[in-house]
N, C-alpha and C. Protein backbone atom coordinates (compact mmCIF):
# COMPACT_ATOMS: atom_id res chain seq x y z
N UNK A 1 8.31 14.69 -0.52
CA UNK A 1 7.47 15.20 -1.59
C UNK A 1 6.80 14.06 -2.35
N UNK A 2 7.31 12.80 -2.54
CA UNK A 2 6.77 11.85 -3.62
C UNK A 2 5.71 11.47 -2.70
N UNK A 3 6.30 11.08 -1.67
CA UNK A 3 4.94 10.42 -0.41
C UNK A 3 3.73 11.33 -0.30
N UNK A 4 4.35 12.47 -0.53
CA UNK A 4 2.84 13.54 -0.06
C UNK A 4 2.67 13.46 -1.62
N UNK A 5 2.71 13.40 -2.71
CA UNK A 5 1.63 13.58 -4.15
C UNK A 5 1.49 12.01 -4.00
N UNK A 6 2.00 10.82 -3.95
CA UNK A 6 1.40 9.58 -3.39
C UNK A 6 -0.09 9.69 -3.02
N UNK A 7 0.04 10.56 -1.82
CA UNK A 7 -0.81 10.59 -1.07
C UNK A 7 -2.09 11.35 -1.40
N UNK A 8 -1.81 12.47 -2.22
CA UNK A 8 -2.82 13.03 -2.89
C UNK A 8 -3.23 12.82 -4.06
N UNK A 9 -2.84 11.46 -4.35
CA UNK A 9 -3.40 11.01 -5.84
C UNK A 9 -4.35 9.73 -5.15
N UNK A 10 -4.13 9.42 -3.82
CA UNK A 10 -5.27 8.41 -3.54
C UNK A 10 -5.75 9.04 -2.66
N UNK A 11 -6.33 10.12 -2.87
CA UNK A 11 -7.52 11.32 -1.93
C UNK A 11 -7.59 11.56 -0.77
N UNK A 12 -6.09 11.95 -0.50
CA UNK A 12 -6.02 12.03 1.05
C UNK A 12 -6.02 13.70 0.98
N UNK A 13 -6.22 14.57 2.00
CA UNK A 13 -6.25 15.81 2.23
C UNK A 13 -4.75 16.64 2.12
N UNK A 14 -4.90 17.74 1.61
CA UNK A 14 -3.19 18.15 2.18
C UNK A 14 -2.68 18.09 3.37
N UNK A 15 -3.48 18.21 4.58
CA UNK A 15 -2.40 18.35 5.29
C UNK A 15 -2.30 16.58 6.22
N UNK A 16 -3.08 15.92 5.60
CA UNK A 16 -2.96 14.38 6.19
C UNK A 16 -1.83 14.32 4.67
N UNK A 17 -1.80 14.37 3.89
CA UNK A 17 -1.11 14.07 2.87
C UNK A 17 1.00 14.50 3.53
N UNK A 18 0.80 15.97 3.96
CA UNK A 18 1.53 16.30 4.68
C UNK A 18 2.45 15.21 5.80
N UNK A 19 1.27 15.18 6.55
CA UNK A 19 2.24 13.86 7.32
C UNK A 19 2.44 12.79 7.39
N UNK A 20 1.71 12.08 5.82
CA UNK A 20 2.27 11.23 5.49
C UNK A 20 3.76 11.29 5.09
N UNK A 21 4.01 12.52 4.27
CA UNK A 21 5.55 12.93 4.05
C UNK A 21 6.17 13.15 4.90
N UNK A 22 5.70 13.57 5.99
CA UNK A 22 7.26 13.91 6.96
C UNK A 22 7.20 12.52 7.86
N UNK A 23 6.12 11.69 8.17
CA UNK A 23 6.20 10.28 8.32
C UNK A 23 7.50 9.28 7.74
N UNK A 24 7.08 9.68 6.20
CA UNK A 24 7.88 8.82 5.56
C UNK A 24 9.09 9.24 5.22
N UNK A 25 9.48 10.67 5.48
CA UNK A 25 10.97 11.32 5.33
C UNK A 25 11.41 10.92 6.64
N UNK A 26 10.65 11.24 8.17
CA UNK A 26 11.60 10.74 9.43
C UNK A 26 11.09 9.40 10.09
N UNK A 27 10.76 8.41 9.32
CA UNK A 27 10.48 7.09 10.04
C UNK A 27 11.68 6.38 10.71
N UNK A 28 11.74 5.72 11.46
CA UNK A 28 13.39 5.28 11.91
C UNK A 28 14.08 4.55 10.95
N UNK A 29 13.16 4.00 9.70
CA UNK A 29 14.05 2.64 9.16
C UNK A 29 15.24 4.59 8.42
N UNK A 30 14.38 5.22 7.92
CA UNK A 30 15.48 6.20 7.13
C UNK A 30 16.20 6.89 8.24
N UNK A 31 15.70 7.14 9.47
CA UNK A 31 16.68 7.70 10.23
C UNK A 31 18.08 7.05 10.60
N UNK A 32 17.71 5.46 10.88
CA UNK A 32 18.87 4.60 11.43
C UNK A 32 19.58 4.42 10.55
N UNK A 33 19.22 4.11 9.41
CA UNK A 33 20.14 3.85 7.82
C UNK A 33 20.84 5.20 7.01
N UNK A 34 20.33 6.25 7.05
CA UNK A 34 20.69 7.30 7.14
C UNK A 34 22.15 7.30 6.41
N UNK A 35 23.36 6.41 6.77
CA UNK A 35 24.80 6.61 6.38
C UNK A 35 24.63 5.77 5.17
N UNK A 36 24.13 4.93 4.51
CA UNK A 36 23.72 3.69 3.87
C UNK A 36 23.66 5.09 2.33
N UNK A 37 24.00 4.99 1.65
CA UNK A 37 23.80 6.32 0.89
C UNK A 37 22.83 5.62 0.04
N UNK A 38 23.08 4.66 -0.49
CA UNK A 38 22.38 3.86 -2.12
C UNK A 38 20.97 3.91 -1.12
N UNK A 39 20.70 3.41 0.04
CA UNK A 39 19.90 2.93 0.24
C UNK A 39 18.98 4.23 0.64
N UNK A 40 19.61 5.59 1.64
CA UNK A 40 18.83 6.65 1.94
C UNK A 40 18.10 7.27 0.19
N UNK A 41 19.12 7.39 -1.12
CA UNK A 41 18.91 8.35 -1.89
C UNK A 41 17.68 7.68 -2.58
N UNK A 42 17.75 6.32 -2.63
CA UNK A 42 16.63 5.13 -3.25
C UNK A 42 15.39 5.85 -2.87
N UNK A 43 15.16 6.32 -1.49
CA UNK A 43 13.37 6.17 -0.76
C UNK A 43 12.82 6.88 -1.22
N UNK A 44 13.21 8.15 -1.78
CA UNK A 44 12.34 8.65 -2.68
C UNK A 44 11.65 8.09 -3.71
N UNK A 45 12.36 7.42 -4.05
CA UNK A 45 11.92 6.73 -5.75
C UNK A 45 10.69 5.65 -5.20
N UNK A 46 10.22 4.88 -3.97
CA UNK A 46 9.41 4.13 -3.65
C UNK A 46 8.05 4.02 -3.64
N UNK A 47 7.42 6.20 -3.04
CA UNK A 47 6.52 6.08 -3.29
C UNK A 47 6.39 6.54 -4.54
N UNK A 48 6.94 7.17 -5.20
CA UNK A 48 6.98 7.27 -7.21
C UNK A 48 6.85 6.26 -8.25
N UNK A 49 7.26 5.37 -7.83
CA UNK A 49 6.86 3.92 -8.20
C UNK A 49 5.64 3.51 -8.20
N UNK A 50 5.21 3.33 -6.83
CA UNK A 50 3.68 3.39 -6.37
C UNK A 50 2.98 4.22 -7.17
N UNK A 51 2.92 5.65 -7.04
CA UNK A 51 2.15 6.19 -7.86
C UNK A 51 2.09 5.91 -8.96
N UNK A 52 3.15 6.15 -10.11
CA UNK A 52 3.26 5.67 -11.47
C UNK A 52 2.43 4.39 -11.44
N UNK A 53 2.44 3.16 -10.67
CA UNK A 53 2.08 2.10 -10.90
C UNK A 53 0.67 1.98 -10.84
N UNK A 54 0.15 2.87 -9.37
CA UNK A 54 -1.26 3.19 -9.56
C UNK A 54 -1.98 3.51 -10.29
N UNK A 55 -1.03 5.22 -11.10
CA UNK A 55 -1.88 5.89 -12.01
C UNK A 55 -2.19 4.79 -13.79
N UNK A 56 -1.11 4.08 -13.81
CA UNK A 56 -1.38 3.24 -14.89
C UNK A 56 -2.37 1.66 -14.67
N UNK A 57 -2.30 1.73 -13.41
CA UNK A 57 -4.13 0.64 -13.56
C UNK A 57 -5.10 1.58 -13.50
N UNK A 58 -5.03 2.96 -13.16
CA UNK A 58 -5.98 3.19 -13.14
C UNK A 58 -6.67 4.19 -14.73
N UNK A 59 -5.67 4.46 -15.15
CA UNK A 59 -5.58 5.20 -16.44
C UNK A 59 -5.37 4.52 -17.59
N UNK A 60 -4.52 3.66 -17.13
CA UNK A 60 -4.43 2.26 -18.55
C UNK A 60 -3.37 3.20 -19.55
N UNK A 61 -2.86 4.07 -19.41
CA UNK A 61 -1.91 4.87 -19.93
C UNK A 61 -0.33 4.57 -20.06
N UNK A 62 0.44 4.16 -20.94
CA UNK A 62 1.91 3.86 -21.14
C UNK A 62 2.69 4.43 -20.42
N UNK A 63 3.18 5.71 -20.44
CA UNK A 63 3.57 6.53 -19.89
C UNK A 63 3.83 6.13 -18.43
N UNK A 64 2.83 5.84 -17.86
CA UNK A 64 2.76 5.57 -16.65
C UNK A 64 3.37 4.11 -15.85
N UNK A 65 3.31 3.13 -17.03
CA UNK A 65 3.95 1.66 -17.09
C UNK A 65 5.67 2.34 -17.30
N UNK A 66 5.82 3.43 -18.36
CA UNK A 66 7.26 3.89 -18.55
C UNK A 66 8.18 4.41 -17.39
N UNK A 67 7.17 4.98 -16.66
CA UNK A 67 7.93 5.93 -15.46
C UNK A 67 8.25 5.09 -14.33
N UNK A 68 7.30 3.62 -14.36
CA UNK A 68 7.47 2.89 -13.22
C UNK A 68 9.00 2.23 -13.10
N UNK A 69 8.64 1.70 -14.86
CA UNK A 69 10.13 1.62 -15.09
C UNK A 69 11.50 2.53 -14.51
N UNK A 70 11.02 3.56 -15.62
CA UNK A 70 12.30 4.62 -15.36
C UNK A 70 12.76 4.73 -13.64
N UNK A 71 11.72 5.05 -12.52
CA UNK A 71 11.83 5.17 -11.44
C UNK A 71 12.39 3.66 -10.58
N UNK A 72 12.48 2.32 -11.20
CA UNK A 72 12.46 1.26 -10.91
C UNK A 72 13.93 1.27 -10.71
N UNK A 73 14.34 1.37 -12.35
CA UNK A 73 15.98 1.22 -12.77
C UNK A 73 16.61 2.61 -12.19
N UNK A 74 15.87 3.35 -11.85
CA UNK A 74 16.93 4.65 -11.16
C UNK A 74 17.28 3.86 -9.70
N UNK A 75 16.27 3.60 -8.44
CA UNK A 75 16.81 2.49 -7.50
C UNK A 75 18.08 1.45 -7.85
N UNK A 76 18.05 1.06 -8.85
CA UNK A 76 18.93 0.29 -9.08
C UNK A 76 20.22 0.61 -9.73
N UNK A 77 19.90 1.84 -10.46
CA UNK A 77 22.05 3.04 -10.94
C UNK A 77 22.35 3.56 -9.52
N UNK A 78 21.26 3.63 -8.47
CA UNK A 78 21.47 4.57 -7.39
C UNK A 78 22.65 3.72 -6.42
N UNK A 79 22.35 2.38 -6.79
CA UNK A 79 22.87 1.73 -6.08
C UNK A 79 22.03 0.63 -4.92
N UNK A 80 20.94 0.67 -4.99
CA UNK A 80 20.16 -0.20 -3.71
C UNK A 80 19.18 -1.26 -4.37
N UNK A 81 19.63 -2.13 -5.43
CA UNK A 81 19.39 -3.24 -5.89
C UNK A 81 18.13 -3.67 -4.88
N UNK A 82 18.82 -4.36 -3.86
CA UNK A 82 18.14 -4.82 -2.82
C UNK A 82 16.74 -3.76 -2.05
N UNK A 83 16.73 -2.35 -2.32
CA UNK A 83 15.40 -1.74 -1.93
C UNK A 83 14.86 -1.94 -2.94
N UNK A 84 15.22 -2.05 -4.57
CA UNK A 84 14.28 -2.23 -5.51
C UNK A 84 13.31 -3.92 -5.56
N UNK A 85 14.14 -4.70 -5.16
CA UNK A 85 13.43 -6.03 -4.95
C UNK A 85 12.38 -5.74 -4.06
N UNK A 86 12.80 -5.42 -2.65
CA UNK A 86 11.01 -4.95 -2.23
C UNK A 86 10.10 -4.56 -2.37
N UNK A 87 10.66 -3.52 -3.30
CA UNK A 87 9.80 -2.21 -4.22
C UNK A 87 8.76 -2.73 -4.68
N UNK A 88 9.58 -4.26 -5.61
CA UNK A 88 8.86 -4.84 -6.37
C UNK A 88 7.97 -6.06 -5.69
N UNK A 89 8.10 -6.33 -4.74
CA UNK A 89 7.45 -7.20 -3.64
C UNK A 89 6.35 -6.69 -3.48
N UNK A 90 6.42 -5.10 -2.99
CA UNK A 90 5.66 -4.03 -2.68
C UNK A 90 4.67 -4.08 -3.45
N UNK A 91 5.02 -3.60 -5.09
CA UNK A 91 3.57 -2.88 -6.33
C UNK A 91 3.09 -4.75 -5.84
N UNK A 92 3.74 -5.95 -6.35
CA UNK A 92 2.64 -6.96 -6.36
C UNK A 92 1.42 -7.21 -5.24
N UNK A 93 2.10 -6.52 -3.87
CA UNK A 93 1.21 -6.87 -3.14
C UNK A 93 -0.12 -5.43 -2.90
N UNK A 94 0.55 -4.56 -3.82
CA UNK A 94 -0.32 -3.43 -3.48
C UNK A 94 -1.12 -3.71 -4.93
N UNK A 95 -0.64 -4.38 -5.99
CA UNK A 95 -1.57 -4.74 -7.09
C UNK A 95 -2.85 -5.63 -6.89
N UNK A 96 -2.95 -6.80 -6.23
CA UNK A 96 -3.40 -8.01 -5.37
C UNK A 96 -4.48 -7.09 -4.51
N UNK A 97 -3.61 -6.33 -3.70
CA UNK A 97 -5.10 -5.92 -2.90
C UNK A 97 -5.63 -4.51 -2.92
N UNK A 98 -5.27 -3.60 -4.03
CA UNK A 98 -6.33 -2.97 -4.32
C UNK A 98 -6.88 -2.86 -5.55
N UNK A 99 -7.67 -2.98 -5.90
CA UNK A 99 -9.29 -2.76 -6.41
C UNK A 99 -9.07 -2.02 -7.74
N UNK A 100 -8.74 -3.05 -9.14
CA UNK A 100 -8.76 -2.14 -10.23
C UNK A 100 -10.02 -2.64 -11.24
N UNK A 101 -10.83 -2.34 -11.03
CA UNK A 101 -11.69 -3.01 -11.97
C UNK A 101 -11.84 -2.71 -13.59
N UNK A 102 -10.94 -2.44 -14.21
CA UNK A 102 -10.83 -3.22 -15.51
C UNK A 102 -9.39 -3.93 -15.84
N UNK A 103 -8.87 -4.47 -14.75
CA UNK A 103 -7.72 -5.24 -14.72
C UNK A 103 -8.42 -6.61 -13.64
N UNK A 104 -7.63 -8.19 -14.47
CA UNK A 104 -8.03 -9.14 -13.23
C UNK A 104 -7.11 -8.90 -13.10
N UNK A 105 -6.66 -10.20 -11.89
CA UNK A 105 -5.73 -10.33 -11.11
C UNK A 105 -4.52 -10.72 -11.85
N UNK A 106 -4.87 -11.91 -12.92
CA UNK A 106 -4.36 -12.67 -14.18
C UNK A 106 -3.78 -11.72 -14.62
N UNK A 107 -4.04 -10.65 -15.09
CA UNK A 107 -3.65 -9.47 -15.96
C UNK A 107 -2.53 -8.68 -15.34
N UNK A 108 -2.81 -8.33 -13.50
CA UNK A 108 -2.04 -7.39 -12.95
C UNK A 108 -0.85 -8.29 -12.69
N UNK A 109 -0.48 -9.69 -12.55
CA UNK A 109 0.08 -10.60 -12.52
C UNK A 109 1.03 -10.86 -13.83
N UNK A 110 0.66 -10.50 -14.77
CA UNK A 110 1.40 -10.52 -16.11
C UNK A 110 2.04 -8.99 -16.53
N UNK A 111 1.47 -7.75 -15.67
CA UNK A 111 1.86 -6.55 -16.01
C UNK A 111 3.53 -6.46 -14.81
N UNK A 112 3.10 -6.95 -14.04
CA UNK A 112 3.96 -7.20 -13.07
C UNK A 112 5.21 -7.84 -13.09
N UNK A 113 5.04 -8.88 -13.66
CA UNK A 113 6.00 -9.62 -14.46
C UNK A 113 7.27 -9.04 -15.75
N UNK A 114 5.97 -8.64 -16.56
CA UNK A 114 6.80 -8.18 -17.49
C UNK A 114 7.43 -6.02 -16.60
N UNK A 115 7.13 -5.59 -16.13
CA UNK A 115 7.67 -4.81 -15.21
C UNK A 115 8.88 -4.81 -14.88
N UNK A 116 9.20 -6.50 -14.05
CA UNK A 116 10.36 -6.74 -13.60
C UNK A 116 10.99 -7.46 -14.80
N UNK A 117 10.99 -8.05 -15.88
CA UNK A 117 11.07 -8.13 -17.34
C UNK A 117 12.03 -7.37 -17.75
N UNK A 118 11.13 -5.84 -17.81
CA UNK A 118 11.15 -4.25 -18.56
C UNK A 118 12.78 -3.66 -17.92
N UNK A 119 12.47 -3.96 -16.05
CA UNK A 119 13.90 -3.53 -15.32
C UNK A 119 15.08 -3.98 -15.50
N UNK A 120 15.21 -5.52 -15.26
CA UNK A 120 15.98 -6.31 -15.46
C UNK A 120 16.84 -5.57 -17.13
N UNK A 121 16.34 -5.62 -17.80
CA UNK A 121 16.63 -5.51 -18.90
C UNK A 121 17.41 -4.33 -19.21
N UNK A 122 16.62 -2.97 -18.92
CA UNK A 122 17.68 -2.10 -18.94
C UNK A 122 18.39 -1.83 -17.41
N UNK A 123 18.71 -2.52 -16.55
CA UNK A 123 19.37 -2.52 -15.45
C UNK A 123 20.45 -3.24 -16.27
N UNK A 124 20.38 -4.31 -16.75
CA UNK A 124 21.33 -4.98 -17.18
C UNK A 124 22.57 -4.64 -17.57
N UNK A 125 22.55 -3.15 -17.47
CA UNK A 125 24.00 -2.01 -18.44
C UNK A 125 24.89 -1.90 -17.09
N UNK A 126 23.88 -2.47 -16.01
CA UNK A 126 24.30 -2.33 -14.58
C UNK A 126 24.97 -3.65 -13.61
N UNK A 127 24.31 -4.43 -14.30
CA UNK A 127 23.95 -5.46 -13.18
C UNK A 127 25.01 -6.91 -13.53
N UNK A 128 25.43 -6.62 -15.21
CA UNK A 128 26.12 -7.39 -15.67
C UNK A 128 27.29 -6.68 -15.40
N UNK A 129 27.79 -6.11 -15.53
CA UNK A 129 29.28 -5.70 -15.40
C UNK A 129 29.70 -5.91 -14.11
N UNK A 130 28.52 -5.91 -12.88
CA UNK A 130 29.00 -5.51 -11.32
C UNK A 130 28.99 -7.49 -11.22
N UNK A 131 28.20 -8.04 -12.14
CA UNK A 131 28.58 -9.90 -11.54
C UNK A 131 29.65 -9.92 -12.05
N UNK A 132 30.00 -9.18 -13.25
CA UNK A 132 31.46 -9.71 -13.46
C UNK A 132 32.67 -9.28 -13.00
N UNK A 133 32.79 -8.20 -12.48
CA UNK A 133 33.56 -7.85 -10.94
C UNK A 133 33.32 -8.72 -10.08
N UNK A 134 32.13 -8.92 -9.80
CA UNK A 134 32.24 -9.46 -8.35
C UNK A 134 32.83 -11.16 -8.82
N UNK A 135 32.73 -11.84 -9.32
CA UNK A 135 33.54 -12.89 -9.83
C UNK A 135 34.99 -12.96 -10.13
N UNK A 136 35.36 -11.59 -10.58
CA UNK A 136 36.99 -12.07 -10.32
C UNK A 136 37.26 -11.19 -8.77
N UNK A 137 36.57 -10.94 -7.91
CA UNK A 137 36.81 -10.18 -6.85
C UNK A 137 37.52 -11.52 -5.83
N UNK A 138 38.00 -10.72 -4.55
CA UNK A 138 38.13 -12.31 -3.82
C UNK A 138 36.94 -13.14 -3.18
N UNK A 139 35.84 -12.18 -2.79
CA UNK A 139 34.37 -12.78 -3.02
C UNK A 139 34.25 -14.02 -3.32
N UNK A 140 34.28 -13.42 -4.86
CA UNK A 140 33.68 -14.22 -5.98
C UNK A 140 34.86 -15.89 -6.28
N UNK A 141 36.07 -15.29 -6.42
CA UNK A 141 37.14 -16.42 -6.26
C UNK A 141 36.96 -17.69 -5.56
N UNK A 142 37.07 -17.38 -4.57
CA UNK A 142 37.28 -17.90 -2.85
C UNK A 142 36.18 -18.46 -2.34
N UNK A 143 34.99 -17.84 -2.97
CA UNK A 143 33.34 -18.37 -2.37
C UNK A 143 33.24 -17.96 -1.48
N UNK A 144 31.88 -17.82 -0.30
CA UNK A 144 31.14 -17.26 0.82
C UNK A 144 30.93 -18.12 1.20
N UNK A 145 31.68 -18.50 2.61
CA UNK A 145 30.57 -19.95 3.63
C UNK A 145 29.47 -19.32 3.60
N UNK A 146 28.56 -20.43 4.40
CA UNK A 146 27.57 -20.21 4.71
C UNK A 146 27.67 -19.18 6.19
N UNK A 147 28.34 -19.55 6.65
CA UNK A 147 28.74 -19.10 8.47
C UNK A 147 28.88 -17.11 8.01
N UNK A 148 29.87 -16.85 6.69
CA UNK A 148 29.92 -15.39 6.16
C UNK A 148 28.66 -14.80 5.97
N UNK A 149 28.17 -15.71 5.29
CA UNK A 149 27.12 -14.92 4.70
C UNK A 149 26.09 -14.96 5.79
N UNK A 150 25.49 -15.32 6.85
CA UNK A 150 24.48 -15.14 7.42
C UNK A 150 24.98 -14.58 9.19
N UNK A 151 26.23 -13.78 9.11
CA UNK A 151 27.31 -13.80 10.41
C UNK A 151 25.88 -12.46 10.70
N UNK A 152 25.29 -11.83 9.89
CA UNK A 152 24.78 -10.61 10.37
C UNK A 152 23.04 -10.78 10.12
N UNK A 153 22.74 -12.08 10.16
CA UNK A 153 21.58 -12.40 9.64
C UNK A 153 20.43 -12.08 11.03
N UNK A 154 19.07 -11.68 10.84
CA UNK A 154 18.11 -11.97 11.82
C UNK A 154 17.47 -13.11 11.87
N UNK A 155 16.97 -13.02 13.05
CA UNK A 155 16.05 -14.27 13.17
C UNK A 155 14.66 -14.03 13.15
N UNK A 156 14.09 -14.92 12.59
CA UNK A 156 12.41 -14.90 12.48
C UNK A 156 11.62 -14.94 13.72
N UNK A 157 12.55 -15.24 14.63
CA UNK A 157 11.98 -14.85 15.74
C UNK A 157 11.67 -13.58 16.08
N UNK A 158 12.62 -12.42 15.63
CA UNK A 158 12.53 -11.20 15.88
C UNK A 158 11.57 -10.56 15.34
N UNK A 159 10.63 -10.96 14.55
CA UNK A 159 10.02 -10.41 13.26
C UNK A 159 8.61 -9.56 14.64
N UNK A 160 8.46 -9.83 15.49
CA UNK A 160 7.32 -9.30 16.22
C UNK A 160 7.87 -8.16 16.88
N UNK A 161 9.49 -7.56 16.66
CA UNK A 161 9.93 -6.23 17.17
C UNK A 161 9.43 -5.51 15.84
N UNK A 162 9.24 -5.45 14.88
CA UNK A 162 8.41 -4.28 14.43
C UNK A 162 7.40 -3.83 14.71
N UNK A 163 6.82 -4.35 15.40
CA UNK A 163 5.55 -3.82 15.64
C UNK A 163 5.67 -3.58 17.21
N UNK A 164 6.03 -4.28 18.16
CA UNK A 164 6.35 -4.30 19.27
C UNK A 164 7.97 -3.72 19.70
N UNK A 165 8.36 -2.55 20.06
CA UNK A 165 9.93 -2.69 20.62
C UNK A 165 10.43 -3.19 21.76
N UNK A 166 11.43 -4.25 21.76
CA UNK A 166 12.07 -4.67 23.11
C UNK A 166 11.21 -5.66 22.83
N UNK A 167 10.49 -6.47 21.95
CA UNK A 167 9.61 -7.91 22.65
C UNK A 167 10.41 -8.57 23.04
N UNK A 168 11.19 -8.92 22.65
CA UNK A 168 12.28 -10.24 23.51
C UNK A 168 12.98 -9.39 24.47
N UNK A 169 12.77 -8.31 25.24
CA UNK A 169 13.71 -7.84 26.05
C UNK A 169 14.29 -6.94 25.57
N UNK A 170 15.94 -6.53 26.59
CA UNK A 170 16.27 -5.62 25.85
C UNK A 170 17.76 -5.54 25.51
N UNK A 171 18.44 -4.78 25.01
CA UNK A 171 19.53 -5.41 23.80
C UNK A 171 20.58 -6.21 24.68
N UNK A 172 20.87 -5.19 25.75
CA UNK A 172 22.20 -5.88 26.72
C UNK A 172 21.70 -6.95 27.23
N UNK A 173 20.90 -7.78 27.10
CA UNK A 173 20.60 -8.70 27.48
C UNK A 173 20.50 -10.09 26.48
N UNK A 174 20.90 -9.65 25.58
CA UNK A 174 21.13 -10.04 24.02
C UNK A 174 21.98 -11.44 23.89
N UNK A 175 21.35 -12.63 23.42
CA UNK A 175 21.52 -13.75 23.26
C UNK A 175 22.27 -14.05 21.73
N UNK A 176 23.26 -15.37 21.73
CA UNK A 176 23.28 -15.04 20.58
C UNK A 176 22.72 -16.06 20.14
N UNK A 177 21.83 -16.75 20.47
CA UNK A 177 21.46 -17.56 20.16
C UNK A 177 19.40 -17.14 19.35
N UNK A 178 19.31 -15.91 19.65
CA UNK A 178 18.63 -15.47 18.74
C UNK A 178 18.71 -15.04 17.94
N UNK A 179 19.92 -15.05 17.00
CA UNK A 179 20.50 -15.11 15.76
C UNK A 179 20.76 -16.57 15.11
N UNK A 180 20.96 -16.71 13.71
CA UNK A 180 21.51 -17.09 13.00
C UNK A 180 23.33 -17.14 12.71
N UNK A 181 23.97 -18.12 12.84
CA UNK A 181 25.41 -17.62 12.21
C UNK A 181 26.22 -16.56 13.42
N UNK A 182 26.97 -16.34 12.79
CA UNK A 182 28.48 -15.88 13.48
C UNK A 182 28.55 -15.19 15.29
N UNK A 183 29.74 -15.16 15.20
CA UNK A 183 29.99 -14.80 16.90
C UNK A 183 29.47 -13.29 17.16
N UNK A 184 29.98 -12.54 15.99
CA UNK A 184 30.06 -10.99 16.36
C UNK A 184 28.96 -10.18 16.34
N UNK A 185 28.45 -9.23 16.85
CA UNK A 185 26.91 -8.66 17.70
C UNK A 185 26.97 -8.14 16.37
N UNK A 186 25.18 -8.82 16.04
CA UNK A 186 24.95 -8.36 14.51
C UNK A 186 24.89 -6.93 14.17
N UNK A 187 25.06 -6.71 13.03
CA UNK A 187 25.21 -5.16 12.52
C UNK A 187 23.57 -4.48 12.24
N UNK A 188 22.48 -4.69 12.13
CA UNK A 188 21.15 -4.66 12.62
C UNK A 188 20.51 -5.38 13.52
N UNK A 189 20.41 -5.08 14.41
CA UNK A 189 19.64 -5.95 16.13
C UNK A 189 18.70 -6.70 15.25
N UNK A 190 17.33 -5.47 15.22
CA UNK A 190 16.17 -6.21 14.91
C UNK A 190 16.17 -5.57 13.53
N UNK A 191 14.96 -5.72 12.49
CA UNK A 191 13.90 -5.06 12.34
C UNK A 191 13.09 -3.71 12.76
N UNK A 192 13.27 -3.64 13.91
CA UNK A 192 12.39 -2.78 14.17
C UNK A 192 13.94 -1.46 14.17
N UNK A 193 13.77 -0.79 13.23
CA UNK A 193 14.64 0.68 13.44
C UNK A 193 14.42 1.55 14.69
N UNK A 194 15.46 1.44 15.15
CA UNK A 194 15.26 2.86 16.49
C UNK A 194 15.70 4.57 15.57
């Protein structure tokens, strides 16, 4: 539903609007992740963001700076911290290249900012209590090699299976030397979601 009014607030038709939504409800990254709960319940909130963020360059209206918020820090009580950082990767690069003409760039660059400012801030009821768990955790105690932390990492080599599936071949044939870090067969192959 958010993807399809997304979609009909930047003048797409209903029923192209349509499959943009069922696009973006059965794409593989949500099909494969699917068990990931923080991260499935988050995708809604992505293109709502978008919109809110749109409708306020284009309306110049508070409200609309408020909801980006509100919808920002809900990603982040939901639990998927890490989809909200893209989120926010996302509005900058969708600020940058489309077309608001009574905003510069200077401007959408400082709205942006203070945005992630605005989140941070009331996330903070969130975000501080979970560093301070995770610091007396054994985590936090004990420290993360480097070898832990990147045992499930991709490689930049892989980055051309999104667009392409199988470019390097195919899985059983799987090197580990096109990874980063640890012995054990990473817990996401590629990028590219089946």
């Amino acid at each position: 539903t958010s993807a399809y009014l997304f979609s009909r607030i930047l003048g797409l038709s209903p029923i192209s609007s349509f499959i943009v939504g069922t696009v973006y409800s059965f794409c593989g990254c949500a099909l494969s992740l699917i068990d990931l709960q923080g991260f499935f319940l988050s995708m809604p909130y992505a293109p709502l963001t978008l919109l809110c963020w749109h409708l306020f360059f284009q309306e110049g209206r508070r409200r609309w700076f408020a909801l980006t918020v509100l919808f920002s820090v809900t990603r982040v009580f939901i639990g998927s911290p890490e989809a909200n950082i893209m989120g926010m990767i996302l509005l900058l690069v969708w600020s940058c290249g489309y077309t608001y003409p009574s905003f510069s760039t200077r401007s959408k660059l400082l709205y942006w900012i203070g945005l992630n400012i605005c989140v941070l801030g009331v996330s903070a009821i969130q975000i501080v209590p979970f560093i301070e768990m995770l610091l007396f955790s054994s985590r936090g105690s004990q420290g993360t090699s480097y070898y832990e932390f990147t045992s499930h990492s991709i490689s930049f080599r892989r980055i051309p299976e999104l667009i392409f599936p199988q470019f390097f071949g195919y899985l059983d044939r799987f090197r580990e030397s096109d990874r980063w870090g640890g012995r054990e067969f990473p817990f996401i192959l590629s990028i590219y979601y089946r």
